[in-house]
C-alpha atoms as a PDB file:
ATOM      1  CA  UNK A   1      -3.833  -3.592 -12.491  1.00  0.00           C
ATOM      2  CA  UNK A   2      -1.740  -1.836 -14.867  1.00  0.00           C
ATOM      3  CA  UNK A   3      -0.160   1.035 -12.586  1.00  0.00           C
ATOM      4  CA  UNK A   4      -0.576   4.937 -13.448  1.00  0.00           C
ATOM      5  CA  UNK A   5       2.518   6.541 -13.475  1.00  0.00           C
ATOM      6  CA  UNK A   6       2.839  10.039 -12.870  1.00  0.00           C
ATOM      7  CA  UNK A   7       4.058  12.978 -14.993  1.00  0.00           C
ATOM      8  CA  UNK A   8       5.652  16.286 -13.854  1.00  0.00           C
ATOM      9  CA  UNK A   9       2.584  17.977 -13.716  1.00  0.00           C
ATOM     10  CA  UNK A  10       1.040  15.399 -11.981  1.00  0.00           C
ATOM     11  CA  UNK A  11       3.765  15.287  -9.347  1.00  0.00           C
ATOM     12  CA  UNK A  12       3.122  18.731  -8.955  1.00  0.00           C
ATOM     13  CA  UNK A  13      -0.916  18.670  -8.116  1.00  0.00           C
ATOM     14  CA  UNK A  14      -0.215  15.898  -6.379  1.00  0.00           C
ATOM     15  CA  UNK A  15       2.081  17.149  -3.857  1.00  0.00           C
ATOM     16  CA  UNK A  16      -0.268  20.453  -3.723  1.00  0.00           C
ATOM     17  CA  UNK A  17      -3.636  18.395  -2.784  1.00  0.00           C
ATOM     18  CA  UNK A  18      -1.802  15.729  -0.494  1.00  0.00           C
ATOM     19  CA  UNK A  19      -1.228  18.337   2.490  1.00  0.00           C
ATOM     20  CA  UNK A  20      -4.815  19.569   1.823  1.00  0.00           C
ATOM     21  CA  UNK A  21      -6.050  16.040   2.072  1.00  0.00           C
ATOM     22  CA  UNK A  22      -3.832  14.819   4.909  1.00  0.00           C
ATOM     23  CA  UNK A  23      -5.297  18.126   6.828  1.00  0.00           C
ATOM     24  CA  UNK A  24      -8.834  17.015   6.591  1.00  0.00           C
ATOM     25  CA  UNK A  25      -8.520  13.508   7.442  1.00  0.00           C
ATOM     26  CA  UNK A  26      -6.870  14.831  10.838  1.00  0.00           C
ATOM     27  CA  UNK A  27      -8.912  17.382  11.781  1.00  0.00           C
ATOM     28  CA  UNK A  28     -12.011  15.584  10.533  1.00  0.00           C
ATOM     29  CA  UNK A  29     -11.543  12.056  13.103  1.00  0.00           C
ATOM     30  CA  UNK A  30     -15.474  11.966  13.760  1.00  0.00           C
ATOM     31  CA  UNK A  31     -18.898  11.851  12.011  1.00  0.00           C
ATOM     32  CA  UNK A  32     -20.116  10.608   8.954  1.00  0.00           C
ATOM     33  CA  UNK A  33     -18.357   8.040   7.089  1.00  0.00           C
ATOM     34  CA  UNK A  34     -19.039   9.818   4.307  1.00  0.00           C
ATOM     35  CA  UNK A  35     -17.300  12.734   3.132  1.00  0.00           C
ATOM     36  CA  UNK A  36     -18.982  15.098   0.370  1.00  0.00           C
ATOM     37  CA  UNK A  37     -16.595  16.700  -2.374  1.00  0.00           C
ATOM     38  CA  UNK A  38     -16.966  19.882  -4.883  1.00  0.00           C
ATOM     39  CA  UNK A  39     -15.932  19.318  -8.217  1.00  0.00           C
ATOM     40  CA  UNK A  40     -15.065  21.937 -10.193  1.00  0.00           C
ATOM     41  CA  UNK A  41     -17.896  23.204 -12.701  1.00  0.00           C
ATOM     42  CA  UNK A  42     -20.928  21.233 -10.702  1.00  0.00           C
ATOM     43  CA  UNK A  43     -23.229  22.824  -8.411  1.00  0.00           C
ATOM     44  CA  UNK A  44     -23.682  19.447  -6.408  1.00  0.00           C
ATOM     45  CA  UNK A  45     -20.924  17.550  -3.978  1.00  0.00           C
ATOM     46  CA  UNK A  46     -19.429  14.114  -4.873  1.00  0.00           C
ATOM     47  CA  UNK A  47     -19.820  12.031  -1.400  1.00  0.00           C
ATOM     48  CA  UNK A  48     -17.585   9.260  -1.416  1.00  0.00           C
ATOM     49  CA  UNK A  49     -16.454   6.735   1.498  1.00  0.00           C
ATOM     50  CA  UNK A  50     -14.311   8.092   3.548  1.00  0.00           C
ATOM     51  CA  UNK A  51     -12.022   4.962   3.369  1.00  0.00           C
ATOM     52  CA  UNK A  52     -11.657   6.335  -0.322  1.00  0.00           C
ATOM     53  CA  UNK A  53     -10.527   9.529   0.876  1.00  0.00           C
ATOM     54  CA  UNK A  54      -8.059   7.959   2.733  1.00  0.00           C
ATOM     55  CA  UNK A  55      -6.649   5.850   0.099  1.00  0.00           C
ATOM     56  CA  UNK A  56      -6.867   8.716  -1.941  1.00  0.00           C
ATOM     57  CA  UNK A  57      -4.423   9.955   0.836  1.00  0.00           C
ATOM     58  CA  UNK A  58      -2.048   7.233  -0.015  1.00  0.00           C
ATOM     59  CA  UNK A  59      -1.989   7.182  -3.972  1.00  0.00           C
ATOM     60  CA  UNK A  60      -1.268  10.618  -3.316  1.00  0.00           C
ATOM     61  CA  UNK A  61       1.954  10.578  -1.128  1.00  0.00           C
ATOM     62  CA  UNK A  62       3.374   7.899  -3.710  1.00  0.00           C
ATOM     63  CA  UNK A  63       2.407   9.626  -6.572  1.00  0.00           C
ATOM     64  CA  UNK A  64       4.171  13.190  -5.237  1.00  0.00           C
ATOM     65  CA  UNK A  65       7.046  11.374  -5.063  1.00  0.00           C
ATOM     66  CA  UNK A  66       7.025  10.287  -8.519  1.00  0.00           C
ATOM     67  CA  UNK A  67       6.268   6.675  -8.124  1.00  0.00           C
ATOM     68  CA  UNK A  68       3.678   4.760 -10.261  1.00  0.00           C
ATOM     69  CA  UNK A  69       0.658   3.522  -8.404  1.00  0.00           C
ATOM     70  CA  UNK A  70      -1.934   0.827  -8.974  1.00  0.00           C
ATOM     71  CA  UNK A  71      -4.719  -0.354  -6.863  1.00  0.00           C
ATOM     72  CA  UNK A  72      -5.488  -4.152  -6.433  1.00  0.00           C
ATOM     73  CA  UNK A  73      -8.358  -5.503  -4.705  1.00  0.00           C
ATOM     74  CA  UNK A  74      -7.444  -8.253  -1.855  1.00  0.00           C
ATOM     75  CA  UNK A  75      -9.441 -11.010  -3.400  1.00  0.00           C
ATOM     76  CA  UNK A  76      -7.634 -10.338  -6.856  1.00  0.00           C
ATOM     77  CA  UNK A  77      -5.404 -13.656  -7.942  1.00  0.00           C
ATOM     78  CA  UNK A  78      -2.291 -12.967  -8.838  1.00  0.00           C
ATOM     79  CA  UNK A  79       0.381 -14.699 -10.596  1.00  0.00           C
ATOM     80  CA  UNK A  80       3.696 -15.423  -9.022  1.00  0.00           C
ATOM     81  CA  UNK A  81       5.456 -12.553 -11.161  1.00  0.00           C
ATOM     82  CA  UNK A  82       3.020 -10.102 -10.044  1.00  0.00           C
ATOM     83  CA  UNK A  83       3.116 -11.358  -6.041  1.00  0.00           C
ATOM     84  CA  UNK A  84       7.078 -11.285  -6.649  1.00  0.00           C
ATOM     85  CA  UNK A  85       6.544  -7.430  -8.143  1.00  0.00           C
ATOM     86  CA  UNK A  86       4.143  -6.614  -5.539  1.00  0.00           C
ATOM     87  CA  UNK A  87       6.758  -7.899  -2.637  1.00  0.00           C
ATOM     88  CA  UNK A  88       9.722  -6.566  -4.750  1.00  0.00           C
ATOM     89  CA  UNK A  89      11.310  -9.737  -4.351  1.00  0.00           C
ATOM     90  CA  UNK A  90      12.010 -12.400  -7.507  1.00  0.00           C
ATOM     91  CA  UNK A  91      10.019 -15.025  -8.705  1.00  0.00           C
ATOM     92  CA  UNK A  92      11.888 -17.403  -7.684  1.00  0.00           C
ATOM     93  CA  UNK A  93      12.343 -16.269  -4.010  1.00  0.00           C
ATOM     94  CA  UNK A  94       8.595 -15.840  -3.754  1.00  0.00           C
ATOM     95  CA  UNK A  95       7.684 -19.257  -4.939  1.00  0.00           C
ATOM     96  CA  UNK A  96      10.125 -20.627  -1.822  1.00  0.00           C
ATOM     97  CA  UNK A  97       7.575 -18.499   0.220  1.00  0.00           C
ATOM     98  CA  UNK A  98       4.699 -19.929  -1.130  1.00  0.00           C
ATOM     99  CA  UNK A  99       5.497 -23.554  -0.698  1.00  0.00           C
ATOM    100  CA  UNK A 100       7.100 -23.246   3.146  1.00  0.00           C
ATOM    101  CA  UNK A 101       3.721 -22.053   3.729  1.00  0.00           C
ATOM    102  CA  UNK A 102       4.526 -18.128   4.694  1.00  0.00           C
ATOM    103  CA  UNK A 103       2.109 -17.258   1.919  1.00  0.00           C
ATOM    104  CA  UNK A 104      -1.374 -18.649   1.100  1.00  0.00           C
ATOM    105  CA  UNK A 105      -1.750 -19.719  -2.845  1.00  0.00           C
ATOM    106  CA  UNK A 106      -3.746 -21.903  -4.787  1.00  0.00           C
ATOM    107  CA  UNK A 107      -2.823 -23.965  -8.210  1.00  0.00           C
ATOM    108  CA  UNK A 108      -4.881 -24.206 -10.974  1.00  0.00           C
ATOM    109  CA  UNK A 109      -3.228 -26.935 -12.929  1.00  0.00           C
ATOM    110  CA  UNK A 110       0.538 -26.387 -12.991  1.00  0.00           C
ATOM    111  CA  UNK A 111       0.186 -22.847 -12.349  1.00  0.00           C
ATOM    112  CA  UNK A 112       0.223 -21.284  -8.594  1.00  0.00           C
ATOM    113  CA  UNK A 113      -2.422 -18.207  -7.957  1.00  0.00           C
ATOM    114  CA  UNK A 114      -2.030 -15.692  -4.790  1.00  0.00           C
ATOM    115  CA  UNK A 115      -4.844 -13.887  -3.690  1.00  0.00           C
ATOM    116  CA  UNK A 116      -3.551  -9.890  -3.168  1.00  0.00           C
ATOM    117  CA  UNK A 117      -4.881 -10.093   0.171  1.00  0.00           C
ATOM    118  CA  UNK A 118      -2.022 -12.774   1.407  1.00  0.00           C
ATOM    119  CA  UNK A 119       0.473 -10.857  -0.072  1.00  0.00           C
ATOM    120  CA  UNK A 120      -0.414  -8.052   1.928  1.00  0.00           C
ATOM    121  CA  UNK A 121      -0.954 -10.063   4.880  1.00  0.00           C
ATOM    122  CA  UNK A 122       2.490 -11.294   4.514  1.00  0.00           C
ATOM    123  CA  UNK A 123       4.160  -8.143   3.828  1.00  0.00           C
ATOM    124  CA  UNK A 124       2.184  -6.800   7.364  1.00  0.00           C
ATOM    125  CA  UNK A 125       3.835  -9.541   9.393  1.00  0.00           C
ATOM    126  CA  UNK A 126       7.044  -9.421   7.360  1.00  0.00           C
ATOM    127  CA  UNK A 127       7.653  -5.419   8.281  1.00  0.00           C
ATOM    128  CA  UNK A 128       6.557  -6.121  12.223  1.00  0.00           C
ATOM    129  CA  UNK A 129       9.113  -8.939  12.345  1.00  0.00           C
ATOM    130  CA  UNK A 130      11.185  -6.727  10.781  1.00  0.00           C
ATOM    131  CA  UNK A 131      10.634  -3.667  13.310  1.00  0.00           C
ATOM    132  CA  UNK A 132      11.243  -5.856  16.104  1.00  0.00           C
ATOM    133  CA  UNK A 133      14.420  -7.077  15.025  1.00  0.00           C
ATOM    134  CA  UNK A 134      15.571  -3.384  14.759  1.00  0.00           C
ATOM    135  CA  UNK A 135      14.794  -2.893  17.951  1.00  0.00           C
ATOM    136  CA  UNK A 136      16.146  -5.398  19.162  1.00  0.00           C
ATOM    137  CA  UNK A 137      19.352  -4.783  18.081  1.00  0.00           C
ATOM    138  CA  UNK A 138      18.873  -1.157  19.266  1.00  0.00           C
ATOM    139  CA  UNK A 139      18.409  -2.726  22.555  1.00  0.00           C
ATOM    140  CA  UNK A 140      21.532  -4.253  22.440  1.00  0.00           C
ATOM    141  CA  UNK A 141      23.083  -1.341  21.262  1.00  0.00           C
ATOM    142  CA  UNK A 142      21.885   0.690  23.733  1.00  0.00           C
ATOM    143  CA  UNK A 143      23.110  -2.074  26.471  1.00  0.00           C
ATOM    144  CA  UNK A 144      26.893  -2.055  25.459  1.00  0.00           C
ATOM    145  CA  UNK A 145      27.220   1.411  25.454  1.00  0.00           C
ATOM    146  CA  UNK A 146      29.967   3.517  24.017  1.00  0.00           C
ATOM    147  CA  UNK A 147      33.049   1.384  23.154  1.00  0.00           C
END
């Protein structure tokens, strides 16, 4: 899980391929799950998953914007440092999530385990509580009007 973290040059190719990528994925909605790939210096096509396109899509964006990106499977356990990384939140604000029950975890003897996967579930219905409270108060906003 260690994360890859991006020089210059990397920046750079990855902020050329990303709008190449993003384009694809658009105009390419339908048909095979599959998409097929020519690497440089081989006369036959990679054919990967599309799903790993568009992740590919993802670590892309992040990286062309000069952050370091890691991929963890959602059934990988996780300590509470790295769930309290992954939520950019602290340790010890993460383990008050964990036992009000917000977060699945497990303990294996004194020592709590998240899976990825309910960390991510979490952070889903974290952001959409989130978005509705923003609009909510743009609501209100919106209902008093100018001053």
């Amino acid at each position: 899980m260690s994360p890859v973290s991006p020089d210059e040059e990397s920046i750079a190719v990855a902020a050329e391929a990303l709008p190449r990528v993003q384009e694809y994925l658009r105009t390419h909605t339908r048909g095979p799950q599959a998409v097929r790939v020519m690497v440089e210096g081989s006369e036959e096509a990679l054919v990967v998953p599309r799903g790993a396109v568009e992740l590919l899509a993802r670590v892309l964006a992040h990286m062309a914007n000069g952050h370091s990106v890691s991929v963890v499977p959602e059934h990988a356990e996780l300590t509470t440092q790295q769930a309290a990384d992954l939520l950019n939140v602290s340790r010890p604000y993460l383990i008050g999530l964990l036992e009000s029950g917000e977060i699945e975890f497990r303990k294996v003897g004194t020592h709590r385990r998240v899976l990825a996967g309910s960390i991510l579930t979490y952070k889903y219905r974290d952001d959409l509580r989130r978005r509705a409270a923003a609009d909510e108060l743009a609501q209100l906003a919106q209902d008093m009007g100018p001053s």
